[in-house]
PDB file of N, CA and C in Angstrom:
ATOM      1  N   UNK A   1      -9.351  -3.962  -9.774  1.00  0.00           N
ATOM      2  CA  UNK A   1      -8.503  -4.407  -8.690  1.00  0.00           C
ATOM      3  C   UNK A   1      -9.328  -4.336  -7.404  1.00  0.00           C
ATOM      4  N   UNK A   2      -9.106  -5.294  -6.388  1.00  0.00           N
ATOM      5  CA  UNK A   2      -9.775  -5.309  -5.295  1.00  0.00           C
ATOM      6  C   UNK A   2      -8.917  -5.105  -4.049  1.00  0.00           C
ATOM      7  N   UNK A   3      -9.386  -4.560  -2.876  1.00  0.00           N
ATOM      8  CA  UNK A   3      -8.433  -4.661  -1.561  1.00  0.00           C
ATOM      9  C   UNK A   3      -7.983  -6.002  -1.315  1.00  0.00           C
ATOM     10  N   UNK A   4      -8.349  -7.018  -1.454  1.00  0.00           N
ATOM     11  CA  UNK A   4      -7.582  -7.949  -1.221  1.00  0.00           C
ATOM     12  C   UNK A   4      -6.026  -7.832  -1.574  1.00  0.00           C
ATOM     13  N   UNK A   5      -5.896  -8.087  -3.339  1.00  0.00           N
ATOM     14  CA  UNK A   5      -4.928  -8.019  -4.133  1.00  0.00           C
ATOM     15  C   UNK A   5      -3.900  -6.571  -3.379  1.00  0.00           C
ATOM     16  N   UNK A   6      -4.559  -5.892  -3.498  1.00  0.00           N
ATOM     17  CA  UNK A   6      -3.443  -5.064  -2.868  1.00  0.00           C
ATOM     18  C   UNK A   6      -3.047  -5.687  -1.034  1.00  0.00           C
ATOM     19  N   UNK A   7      -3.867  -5.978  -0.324  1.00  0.00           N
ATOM     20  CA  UNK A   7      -3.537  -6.487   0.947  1.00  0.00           C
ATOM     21  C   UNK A   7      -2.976  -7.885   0.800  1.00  0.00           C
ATOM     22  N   UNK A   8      -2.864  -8.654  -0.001  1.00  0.00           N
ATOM     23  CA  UNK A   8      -1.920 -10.175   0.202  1.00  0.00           C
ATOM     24  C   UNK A   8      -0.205  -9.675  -0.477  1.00  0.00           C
ATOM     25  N   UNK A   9      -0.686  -8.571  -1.496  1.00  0.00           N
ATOM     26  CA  UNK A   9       0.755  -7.909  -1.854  1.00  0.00           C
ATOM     27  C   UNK A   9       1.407  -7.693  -0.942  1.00  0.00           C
ATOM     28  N   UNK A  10       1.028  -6.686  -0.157  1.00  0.00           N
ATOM     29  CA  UNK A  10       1.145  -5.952   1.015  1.00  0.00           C
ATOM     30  C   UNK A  10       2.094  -6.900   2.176  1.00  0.00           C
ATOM     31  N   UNK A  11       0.785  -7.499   2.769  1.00  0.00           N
ATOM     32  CA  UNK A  11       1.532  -8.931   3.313  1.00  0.00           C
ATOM     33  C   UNK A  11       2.616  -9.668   2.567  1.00  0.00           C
ATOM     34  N   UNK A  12       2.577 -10.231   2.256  1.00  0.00           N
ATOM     35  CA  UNK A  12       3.569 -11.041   1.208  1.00  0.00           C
ATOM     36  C   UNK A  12       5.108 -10.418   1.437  1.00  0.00           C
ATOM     37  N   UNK A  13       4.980  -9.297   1.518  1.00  0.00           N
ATOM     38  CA  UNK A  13       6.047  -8.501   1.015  1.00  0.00           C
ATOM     39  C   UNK A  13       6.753  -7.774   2.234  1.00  0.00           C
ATOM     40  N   UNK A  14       5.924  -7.130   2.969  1.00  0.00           N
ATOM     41  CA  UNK A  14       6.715  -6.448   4.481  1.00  0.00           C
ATOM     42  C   UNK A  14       6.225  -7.176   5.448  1.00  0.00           C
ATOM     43  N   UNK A  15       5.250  -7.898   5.524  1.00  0.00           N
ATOM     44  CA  UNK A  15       4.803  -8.766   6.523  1.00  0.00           C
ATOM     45  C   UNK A  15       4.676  -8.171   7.744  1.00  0.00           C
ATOM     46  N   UNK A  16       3.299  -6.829   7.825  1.00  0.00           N
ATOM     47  CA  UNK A  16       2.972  -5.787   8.852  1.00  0.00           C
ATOM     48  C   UNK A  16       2.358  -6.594  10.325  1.00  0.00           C
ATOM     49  N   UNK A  17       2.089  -5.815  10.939  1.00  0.00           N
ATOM     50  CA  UNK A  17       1.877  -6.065  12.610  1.00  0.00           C
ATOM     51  C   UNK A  17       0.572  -5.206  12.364  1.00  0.00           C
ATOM     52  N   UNK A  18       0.215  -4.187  11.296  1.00  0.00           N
ATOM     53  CA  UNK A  18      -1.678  -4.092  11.188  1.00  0.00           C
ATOM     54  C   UNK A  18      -1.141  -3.565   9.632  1.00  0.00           C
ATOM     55  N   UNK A  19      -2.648  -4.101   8.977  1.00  0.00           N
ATOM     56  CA  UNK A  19      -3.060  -3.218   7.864  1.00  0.00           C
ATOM     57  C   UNK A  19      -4.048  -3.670   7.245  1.00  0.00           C
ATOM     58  N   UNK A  20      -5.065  -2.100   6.529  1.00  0.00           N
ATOM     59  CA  UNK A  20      -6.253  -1.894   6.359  1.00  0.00           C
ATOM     60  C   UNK A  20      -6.416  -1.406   5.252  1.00  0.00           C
ATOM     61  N   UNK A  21      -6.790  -1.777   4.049  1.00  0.00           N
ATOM     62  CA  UNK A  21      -6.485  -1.225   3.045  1.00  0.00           C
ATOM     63  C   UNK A  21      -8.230  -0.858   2.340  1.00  0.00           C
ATOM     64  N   UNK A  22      -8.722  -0.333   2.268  1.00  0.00           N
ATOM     65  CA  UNK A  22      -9.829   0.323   1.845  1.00  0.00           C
ATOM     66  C   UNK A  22     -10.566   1.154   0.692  1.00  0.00           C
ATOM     67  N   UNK A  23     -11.072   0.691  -0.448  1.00  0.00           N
ATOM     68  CA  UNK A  23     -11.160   0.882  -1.419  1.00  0.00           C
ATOM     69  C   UNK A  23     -11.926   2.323  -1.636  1.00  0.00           C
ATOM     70  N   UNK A  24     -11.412   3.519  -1.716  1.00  0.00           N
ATOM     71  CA  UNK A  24     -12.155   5.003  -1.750  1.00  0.00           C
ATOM     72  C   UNK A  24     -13.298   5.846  -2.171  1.00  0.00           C
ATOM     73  N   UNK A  25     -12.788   4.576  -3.842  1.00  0.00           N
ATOM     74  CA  UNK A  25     -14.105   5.094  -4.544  1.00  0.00           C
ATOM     75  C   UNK A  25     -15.123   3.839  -5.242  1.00  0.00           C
ATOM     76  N   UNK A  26     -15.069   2.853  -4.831  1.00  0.00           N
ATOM     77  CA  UNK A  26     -15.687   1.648  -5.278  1.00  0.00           C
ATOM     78  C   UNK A  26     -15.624   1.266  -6.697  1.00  0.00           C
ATOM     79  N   UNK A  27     -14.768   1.882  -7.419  1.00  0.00           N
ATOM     80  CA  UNK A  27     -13.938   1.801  -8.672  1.00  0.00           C
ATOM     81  C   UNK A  27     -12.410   0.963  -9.104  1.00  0.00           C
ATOM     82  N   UNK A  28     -12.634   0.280  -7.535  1.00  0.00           N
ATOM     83  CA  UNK A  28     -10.966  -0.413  -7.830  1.00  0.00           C
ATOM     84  C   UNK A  28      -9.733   0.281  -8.287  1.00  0.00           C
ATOM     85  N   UNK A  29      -9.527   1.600  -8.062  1.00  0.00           N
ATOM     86  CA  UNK A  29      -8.465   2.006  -8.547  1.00  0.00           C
ATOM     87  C   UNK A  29      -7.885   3.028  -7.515  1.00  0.00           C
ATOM     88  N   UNK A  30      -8.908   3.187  -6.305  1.00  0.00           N
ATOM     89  CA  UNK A  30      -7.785   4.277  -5.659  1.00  0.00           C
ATOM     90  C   UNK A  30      -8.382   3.780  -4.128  1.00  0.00           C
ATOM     91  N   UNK A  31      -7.221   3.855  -3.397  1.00  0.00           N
ATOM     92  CA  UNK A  31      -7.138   3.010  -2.521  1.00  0.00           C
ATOM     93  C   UNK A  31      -6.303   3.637  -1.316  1.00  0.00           C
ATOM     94  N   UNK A  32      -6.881   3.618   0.344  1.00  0.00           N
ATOM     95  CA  UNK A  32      -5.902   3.951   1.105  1.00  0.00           C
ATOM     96  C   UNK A  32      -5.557   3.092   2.096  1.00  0.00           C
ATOM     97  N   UNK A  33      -4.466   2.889   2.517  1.00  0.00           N
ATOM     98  CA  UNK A  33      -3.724   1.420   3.091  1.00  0.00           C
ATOM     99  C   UNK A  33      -2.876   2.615   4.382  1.00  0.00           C
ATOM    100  N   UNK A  34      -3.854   1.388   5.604  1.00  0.00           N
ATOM    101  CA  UNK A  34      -3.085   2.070   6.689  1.00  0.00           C
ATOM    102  C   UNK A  34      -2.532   0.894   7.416  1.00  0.00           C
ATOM    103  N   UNK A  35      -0.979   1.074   7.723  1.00  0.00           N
ATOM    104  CA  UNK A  35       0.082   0.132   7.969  1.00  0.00           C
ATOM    105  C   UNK A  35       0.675   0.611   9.267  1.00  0.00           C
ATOM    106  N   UNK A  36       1.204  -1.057   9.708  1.00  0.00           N
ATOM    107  CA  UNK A  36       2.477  -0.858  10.745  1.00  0.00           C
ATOM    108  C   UNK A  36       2.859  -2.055  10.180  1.00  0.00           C
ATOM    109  N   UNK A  37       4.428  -1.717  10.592  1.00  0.00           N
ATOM    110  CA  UNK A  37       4.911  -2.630   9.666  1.00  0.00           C
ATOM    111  C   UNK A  37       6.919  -2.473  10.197  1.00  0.00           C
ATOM    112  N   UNK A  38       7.417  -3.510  10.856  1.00  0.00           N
ATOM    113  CA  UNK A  38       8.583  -2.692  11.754  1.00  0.00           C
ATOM    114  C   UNK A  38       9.784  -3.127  10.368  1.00  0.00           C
ATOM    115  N   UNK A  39       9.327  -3.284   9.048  1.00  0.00           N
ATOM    116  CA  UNK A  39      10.555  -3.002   7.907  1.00  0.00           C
ATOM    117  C   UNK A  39      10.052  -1.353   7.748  1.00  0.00           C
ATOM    118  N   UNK A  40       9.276  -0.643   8.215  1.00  0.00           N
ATOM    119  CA  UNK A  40       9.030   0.472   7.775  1.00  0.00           C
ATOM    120  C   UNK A  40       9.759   2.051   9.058  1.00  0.00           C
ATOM    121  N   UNK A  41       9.751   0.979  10.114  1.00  0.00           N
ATOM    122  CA  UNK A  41      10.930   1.737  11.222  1.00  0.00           C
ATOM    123  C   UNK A  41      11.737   2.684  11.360  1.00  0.00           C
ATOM    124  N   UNK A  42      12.146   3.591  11.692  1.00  0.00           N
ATOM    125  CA  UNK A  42      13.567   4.249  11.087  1.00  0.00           C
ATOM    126  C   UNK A  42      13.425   4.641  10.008  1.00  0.00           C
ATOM    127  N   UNK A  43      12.294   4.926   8.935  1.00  0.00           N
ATOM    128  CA  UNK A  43      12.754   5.411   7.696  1.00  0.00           C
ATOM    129  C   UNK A  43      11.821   6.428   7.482  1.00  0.00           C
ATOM    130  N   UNK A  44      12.582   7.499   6.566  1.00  0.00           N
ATOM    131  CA  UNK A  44      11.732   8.662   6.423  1.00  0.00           C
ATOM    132  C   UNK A  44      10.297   8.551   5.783  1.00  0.00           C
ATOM    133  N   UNK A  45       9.014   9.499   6.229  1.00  0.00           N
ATOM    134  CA  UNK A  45       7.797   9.309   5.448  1.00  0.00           C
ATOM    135  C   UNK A  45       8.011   9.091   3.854  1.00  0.00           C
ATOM    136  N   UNK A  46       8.781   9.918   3.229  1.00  0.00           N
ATOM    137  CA  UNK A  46       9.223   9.444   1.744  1.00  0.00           C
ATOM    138  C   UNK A  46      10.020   8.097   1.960  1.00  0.00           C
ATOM    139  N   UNK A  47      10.713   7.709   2.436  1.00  0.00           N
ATOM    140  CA  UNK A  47      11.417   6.209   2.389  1.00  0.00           C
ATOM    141  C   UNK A  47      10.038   5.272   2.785  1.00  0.00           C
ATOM    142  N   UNK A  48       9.255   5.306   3.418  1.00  0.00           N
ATOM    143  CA  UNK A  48       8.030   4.099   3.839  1.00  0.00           C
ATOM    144  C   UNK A  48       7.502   4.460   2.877  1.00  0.00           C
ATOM    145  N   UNK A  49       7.012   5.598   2.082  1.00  0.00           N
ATOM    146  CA  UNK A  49       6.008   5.315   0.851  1.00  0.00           C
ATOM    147  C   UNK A  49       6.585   5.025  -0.157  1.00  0.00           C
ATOM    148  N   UNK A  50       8.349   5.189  -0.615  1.00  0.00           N
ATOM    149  CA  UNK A  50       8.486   4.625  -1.874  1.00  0.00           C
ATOM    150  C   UNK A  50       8.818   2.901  -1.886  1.00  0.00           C
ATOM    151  N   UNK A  51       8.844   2.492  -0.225  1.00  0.00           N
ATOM    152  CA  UNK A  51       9.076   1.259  -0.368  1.00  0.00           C
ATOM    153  C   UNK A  51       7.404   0.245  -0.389  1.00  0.00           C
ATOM    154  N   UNK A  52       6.990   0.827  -0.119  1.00  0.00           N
ATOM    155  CA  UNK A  52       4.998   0.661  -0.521  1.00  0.00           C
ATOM    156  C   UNK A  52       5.178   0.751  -2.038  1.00  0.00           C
ATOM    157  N   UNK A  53       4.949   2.108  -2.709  1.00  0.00           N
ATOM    158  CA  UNK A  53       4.763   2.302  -3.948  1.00  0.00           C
ATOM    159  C   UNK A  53       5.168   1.318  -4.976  1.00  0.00           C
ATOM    160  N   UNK A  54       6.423   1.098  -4.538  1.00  0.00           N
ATOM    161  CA  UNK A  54       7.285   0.247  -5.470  1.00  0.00           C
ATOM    162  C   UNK A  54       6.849  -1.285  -5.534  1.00  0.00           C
ATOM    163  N   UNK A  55       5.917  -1.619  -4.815  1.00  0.00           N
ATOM    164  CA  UNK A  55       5.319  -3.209  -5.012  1.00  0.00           C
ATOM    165  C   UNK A  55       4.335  -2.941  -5.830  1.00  0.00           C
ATOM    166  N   UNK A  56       4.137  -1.535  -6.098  1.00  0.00           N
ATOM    167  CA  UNK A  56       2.939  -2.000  -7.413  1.00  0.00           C
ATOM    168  C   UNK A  56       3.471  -0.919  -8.568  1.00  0.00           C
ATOM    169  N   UNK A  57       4.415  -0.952  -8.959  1.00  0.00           N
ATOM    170  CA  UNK A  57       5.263   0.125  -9.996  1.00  0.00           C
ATOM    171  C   UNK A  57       4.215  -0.678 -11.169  1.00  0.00           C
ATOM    172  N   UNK A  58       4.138  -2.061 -11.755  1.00  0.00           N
ATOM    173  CA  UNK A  58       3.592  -2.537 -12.534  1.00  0.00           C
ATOM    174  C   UNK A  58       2.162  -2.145 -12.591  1.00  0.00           C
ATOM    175  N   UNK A  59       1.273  -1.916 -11.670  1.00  0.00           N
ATOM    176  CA  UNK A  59      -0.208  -1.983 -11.506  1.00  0.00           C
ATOM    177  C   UNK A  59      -0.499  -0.343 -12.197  1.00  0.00           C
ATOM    178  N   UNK A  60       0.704   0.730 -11.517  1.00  0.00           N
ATOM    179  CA  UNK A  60       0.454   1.875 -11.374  1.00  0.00           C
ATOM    180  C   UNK A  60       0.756   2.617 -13.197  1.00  0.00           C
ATOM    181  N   UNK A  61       2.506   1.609 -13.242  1.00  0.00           N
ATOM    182  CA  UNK A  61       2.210   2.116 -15.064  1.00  0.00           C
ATOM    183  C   UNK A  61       0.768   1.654 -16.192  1.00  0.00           C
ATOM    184  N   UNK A  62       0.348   0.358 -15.555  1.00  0.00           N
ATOM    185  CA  UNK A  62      -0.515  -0.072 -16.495  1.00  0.00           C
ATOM    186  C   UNK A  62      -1.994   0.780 -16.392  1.00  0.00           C
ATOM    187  N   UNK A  63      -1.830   1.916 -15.201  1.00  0.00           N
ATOM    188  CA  UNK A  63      -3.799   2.757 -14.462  1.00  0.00           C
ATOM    189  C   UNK A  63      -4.388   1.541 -14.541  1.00  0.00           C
ATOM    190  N   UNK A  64      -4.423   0.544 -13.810  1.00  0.00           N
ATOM    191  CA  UNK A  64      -5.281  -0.378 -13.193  1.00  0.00           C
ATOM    192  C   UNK A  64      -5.270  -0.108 -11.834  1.00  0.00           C
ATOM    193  N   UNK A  65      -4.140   0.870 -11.513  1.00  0.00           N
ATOM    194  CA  UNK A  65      -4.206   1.512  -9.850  1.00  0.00           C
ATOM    195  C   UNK A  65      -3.656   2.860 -10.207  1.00  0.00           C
ATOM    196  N   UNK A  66      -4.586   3.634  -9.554  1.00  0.00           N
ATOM    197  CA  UNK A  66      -4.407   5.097 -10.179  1.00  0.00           C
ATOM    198  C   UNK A  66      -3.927   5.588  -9.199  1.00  0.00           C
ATOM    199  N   UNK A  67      -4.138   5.564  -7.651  1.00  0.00           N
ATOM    200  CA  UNK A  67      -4.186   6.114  -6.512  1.00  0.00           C
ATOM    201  C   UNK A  67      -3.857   5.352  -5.526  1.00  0.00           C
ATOM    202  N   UNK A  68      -3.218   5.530  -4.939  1.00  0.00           N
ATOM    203  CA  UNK A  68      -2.486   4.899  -3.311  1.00  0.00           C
ATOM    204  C   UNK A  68      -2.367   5.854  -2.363  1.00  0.00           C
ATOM    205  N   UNK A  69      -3.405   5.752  -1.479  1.00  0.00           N
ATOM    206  CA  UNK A  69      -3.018   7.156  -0.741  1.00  0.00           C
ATOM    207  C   UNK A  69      -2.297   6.035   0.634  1.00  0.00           C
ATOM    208  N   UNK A  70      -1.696   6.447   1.626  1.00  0.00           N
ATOM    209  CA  UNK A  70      -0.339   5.176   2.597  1.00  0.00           C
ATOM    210  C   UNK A  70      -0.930   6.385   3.932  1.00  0.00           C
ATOM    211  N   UNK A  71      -1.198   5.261   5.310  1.00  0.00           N
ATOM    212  CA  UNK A  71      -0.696   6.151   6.531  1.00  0.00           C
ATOM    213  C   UNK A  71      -0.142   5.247   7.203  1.00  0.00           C
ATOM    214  N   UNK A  72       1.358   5.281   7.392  1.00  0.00           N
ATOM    215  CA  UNK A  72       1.965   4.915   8.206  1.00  0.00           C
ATOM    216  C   UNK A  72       1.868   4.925   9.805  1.00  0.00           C
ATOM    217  N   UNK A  73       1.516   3.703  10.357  1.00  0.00           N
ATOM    218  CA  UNK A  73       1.496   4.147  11.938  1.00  0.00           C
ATOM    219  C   UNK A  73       2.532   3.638  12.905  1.00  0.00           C
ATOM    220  N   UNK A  74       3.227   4.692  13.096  1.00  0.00           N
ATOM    221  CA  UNK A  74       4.318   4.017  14.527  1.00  0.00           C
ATOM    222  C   UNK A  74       4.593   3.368  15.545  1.00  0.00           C
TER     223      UNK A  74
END
């Protein structure tokens, strides 16, 4: 998996105001994505990461993405 694929997801889906998604270990599988994003507003740090997480529930059961580390910025 490449940062792209996770960043057009990303887009596609909350359609952020920034995000940087950066591949950790050059292994395609663990990845940290730093966002703004005003569907992410108002909601608790657990509410913005399970609504992240959940666009790749598929990637994450199959370990083709092992790791998502998320920093939300306000």
């Amino acid at each position: 998996m490449n940062p792209s694929f996770i960043k057009d997801k990303i887009q596609n889906e909350l359609t952020p105001t920034q995000l940087k998604v950066t591949d950790l270990t050059g292994a395609g599988d663990h990845f940290e994505v730093v966002i703004q994003a005003d569907c992410l507003k108002g909601l608790s740090r657990i509410q913005q990461h399970m609504k992240i997480m959940k666009l790749f529930d598929d990637e994450l059961q199959s370990g083709e993405l092992h790791l998502l580390t998320i920093k939300v910025i306000q």
